[in-house]
PDB file of N, CA and C in Angstrom:
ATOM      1  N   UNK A   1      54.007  64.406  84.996  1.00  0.00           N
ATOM      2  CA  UNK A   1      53.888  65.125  86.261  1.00  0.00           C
ATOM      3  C   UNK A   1      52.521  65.804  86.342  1.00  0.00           C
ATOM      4  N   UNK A   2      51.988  65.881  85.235  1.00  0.00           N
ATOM      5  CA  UNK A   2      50.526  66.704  85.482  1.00  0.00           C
ATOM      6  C   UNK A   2      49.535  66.072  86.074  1.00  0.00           C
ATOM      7  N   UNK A   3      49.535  64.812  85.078  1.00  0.00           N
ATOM      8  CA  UNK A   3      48.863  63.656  85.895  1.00  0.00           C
ATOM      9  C   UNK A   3      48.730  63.666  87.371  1.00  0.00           C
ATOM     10  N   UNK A   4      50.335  63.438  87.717  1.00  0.00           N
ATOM     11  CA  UNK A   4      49.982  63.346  88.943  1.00  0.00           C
ATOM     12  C   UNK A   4      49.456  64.839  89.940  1.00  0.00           C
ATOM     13  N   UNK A   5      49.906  65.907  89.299  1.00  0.00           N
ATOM     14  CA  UNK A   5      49.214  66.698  90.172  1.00  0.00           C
ATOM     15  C   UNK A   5      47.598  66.872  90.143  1.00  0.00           C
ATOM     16  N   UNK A   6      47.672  66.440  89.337  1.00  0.00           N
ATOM     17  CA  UNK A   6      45.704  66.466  89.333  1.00  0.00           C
ATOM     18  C   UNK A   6      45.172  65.205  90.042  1.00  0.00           C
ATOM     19  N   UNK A   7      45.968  64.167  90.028  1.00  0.00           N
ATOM     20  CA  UNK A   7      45.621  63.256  91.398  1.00  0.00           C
ATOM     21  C   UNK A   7      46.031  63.436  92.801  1.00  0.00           C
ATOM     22  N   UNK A   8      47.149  64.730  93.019  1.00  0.00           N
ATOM     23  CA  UNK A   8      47.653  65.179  93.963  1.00  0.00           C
ATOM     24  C   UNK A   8      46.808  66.720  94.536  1.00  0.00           C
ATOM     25  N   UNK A   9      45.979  66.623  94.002  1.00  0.00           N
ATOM     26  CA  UNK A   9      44.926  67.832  94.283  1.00  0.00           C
ATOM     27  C   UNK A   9      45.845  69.000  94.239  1.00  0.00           C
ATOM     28  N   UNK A  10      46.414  69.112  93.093  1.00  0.00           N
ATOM     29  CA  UNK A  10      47.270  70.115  92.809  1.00  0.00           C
ATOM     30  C   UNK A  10      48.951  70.747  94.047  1.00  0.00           C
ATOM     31  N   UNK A  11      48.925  69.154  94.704  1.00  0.00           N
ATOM     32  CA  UNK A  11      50.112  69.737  95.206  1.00  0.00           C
ATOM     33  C   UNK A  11      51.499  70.251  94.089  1.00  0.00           C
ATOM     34  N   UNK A  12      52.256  70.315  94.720  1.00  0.00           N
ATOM     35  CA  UNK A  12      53.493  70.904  94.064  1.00  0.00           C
ATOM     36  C   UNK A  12      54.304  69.502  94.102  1.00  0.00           C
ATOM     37  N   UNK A  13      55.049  69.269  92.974  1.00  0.00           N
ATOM     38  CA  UNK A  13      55.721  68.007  93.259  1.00  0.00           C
ATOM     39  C   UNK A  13      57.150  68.410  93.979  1.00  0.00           C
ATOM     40  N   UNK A  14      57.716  67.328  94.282  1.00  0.00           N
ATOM     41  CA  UNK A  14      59.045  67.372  95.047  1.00  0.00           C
ATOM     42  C   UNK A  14      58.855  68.829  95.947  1.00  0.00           C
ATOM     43  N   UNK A  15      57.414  69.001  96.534  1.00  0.00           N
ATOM     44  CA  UNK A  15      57.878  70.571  97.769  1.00  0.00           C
ATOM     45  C   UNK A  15      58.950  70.731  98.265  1.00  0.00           C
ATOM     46  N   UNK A  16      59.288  69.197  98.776  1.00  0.00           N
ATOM     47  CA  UNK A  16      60.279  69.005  99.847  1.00  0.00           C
ATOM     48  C   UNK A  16      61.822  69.647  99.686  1.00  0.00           C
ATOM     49  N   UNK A  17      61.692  69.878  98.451  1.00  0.00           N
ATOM     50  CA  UNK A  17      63.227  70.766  97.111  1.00  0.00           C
ATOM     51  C   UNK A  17      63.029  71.729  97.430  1.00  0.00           C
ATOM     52  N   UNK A  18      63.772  73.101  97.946  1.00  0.00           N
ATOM     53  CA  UNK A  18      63.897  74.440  97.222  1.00  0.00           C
ATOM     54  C   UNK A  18      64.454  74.659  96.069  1.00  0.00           C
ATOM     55  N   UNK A  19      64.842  74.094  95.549  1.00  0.00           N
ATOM     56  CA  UNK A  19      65.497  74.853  94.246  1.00  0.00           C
ATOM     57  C   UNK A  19      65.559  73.508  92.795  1.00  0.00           C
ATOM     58  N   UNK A  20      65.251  74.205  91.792  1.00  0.00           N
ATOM     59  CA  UNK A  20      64.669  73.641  90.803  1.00  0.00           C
ATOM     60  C   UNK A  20      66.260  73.039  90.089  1.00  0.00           C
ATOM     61  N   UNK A  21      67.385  73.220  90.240  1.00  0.00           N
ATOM     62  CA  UNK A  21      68.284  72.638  90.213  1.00  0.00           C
ATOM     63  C   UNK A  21      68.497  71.850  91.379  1.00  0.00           C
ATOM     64  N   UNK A  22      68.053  71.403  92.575  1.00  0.00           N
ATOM     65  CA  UNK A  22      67.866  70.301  93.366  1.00  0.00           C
ATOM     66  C   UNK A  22      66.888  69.185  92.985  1.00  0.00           C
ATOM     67  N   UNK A  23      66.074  69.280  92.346  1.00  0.00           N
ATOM     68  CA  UNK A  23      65.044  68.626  91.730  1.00  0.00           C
ATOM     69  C   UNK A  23      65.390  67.874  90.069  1.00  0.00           C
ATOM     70  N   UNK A  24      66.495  68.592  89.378  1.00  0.00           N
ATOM     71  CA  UNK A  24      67.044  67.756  88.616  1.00  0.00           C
ATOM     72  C   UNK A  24      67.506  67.033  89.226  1.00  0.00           C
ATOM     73  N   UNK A  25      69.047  67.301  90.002  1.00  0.00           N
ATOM     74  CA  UNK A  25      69.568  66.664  90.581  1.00  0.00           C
ATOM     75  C   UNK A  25      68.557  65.032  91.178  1.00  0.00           C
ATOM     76  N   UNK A  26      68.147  65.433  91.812  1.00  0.00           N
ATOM     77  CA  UNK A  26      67.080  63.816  92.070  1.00  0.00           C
ATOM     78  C   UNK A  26      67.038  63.042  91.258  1.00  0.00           C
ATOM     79  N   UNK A  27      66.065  64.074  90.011  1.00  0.00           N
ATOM     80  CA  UNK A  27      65.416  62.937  89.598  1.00  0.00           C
ATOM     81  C   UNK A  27      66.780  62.093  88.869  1.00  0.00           C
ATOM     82  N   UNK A  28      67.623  63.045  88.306  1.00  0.00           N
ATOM     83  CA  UNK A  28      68.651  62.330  88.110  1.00  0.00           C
ATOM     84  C   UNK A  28      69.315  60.926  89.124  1.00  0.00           C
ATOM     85  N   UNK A  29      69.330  61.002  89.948  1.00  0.00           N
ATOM     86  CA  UNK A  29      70.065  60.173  91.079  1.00  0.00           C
ATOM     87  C   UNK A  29      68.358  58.976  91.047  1.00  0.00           C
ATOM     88  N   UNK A  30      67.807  59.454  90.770  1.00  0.00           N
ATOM     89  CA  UNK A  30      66.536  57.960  90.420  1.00  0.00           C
ATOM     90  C   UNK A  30      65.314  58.363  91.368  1.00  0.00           C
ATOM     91  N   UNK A  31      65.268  59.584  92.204  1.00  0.00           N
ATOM     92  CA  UNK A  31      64.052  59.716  92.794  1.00  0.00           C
ATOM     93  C   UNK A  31      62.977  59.480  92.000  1.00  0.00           C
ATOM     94  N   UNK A  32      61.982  59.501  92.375  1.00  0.00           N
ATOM     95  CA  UNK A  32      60.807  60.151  91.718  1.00  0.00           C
ATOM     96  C   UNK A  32      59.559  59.916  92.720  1.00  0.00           C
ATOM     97  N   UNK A  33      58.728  60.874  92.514  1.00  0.00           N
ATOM     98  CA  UNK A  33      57.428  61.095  92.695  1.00  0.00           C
ATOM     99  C   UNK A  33      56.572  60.263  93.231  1.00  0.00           C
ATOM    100  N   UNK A  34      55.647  60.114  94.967  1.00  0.00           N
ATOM    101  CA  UNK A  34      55.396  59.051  95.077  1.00  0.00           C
ATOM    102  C   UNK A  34      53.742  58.861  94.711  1.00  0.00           C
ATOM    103  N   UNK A  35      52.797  57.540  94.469  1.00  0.00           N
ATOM    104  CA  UNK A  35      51.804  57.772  94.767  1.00  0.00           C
ATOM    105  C   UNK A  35      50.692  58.357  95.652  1.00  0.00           C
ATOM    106  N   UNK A  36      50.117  59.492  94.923  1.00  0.00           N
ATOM    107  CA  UNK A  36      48.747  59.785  95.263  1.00  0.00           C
ATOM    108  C   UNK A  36      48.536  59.316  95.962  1.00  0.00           C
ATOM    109  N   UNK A  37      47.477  59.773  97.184  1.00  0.00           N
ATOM    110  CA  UNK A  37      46.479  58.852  97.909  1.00  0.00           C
ATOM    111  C   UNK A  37      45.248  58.425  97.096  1.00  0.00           C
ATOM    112  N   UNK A  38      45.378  59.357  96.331  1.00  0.00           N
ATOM    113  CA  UNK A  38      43.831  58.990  95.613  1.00  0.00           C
ATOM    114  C   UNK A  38      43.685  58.693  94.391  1.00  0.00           C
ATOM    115  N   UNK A  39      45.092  58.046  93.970  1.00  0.00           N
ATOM    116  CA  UNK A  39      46.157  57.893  92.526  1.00  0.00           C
ATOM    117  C   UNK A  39      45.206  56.361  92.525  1.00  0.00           C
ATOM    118  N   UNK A  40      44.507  55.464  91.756  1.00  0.00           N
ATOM    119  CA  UNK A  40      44.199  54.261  91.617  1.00  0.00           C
ATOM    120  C   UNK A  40      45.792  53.506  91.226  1.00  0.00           C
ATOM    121  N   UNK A  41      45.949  52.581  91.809  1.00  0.00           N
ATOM    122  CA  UNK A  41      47.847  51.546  91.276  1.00  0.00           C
ATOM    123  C   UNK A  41      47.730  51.677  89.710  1.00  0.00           C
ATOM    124  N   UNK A  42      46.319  51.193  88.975  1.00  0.00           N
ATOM    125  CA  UNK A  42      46.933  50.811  87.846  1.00  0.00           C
ATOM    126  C   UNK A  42      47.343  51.975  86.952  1.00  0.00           C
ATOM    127  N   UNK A  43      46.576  53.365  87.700  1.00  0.00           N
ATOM    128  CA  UNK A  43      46.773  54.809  86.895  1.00  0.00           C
ATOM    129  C   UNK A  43      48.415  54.895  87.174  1.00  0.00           C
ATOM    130  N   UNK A  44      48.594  55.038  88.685  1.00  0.00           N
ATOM    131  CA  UNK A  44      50.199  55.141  89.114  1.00  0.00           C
ATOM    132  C   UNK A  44      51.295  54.673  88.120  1.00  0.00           C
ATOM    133  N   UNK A  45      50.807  53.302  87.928  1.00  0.00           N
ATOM    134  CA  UNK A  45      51.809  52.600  86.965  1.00  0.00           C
ATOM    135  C   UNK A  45      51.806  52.902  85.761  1.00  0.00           C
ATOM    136  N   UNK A  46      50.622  53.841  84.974  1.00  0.00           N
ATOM    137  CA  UNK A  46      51.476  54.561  84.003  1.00  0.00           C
ATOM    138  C   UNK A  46      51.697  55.712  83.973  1.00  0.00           C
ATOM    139  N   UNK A  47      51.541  56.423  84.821  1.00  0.00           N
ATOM    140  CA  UNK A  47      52.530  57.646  84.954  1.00  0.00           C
ATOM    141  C   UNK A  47      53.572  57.358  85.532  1.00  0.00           C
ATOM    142  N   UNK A  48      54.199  56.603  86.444  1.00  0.00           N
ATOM    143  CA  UNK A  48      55.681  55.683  86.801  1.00  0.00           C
ATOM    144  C   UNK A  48      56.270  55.582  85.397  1.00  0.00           C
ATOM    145  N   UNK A  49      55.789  54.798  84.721  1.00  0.00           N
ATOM    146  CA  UNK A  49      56.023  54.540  82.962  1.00  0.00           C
ATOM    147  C   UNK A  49      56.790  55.586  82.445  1.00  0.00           C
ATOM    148  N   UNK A  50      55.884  57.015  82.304  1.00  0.00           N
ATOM    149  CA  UNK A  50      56.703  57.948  81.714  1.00  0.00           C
ATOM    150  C   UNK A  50      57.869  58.289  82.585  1.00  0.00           C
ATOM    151  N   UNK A  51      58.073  58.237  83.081  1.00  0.00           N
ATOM    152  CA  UNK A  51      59.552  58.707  84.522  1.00  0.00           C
ATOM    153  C   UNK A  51      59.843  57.978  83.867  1.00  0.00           C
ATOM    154  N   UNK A  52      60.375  56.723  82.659  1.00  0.00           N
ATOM    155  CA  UNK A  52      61.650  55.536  82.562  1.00  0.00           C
ATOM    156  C   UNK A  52      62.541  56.663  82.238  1.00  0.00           C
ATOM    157  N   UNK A  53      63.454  56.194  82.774  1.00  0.00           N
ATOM    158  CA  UNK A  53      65.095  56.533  81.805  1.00  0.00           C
ATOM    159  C   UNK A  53      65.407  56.793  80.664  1.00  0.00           C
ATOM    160  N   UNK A  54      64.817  55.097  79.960  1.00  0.00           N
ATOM    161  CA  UNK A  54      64.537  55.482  78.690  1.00  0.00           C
ATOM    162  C   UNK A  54      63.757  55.619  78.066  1.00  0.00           C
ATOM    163  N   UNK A  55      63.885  56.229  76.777  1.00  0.00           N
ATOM    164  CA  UNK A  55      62.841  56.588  76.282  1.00  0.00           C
ATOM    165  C   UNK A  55      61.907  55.138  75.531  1.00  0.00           C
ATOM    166  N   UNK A  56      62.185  54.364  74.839  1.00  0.00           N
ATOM    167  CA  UNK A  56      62.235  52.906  74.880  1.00  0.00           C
ATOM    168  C   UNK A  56      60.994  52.500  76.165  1.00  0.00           C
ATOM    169  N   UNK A  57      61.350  52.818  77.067  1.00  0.00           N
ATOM    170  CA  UNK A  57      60.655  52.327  78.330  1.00  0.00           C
ATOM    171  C   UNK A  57      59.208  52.671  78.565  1.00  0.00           C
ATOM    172  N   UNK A  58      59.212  54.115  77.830  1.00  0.00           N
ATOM    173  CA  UNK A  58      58.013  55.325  78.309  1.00  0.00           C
ATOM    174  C   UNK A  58      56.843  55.079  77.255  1.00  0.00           C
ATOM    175  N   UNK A  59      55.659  54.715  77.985  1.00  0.00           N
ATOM    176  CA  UNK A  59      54.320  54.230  76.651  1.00  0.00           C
ATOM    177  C   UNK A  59      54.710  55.190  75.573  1.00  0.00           C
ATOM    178  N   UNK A  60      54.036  54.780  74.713  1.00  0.00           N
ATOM    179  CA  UNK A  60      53.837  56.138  73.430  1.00  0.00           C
ATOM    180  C   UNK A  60      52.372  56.784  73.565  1.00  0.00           C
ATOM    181  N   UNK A  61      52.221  57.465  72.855  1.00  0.00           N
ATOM    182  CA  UNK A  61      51.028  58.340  73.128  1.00  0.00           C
ATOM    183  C   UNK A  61      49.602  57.592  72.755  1.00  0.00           C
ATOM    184  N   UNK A  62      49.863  56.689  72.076  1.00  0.00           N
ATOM    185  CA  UNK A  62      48.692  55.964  71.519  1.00  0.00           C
ATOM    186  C   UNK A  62      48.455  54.829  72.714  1.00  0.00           C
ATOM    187  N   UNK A  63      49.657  54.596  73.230  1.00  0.00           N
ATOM    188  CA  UNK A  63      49.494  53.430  74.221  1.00  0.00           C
ATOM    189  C   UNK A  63      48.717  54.206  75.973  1.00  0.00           C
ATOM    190  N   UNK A  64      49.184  55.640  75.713  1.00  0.00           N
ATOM    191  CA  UNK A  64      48.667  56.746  76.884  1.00  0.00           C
ATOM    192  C   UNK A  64      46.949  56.126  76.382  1.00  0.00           C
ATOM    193  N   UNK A  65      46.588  56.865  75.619  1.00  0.00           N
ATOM    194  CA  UNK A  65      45.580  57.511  74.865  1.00  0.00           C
ATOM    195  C   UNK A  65      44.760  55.899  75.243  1.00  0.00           C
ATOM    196  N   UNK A  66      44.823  54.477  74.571  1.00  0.00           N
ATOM    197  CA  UNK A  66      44.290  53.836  75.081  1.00  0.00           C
ATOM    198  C   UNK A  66      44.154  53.114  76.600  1.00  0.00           C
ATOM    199  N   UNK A  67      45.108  53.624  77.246  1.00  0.00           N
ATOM    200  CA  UNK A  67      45.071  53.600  78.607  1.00  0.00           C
ATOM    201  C   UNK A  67      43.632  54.481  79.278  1.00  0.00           C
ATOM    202  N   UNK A  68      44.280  55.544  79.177  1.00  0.00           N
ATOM    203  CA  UNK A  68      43.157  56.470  79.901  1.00  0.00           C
ATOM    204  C   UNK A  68      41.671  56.721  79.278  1.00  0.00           C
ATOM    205  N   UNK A  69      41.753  55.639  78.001  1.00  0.00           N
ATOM    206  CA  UNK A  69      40.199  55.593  77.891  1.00  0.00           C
ATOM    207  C   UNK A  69      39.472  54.823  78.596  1.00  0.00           C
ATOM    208  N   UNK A  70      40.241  53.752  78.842  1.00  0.00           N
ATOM    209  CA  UNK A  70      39.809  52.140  80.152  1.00  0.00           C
ATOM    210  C   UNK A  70      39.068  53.129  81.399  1.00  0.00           C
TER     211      UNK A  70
END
């Protein structure tokens, strides 16, 4: 989520929530977070990555780490 707020020029994620138990709730039910305008796709797609379900799913830190050196 930091990611994206620093491509979100520091918006607030999910504004559209008042309450931070509405915002579990979501993400639980499968929302999540949409692209940036100024998010590049291939950055999007790995911060999408970390949102998986599982953990299995979500890069590891080394796989982050050589990402965001590209």
């Amino acid at each position: 989520v930091t990611a994206w707020e620093i491509y979100a020029r520091a918006d607030l994620p999910y504004a559209h929530i008042q309450h931070n138990h509405q915002v579990i709730d979501a993400v639980k039910r499968g929302e999540r977070l949409k692209q940036p305008e100024r998010c590049p796709a291939e950055m999007f797609t790995i911060i999408a990555r970390c949102w998986a379900v599982s953990s299995d799913d979500r890069p590891s830190f080394r796989e982050l780490l050589d990402a965001f050196r590209k």
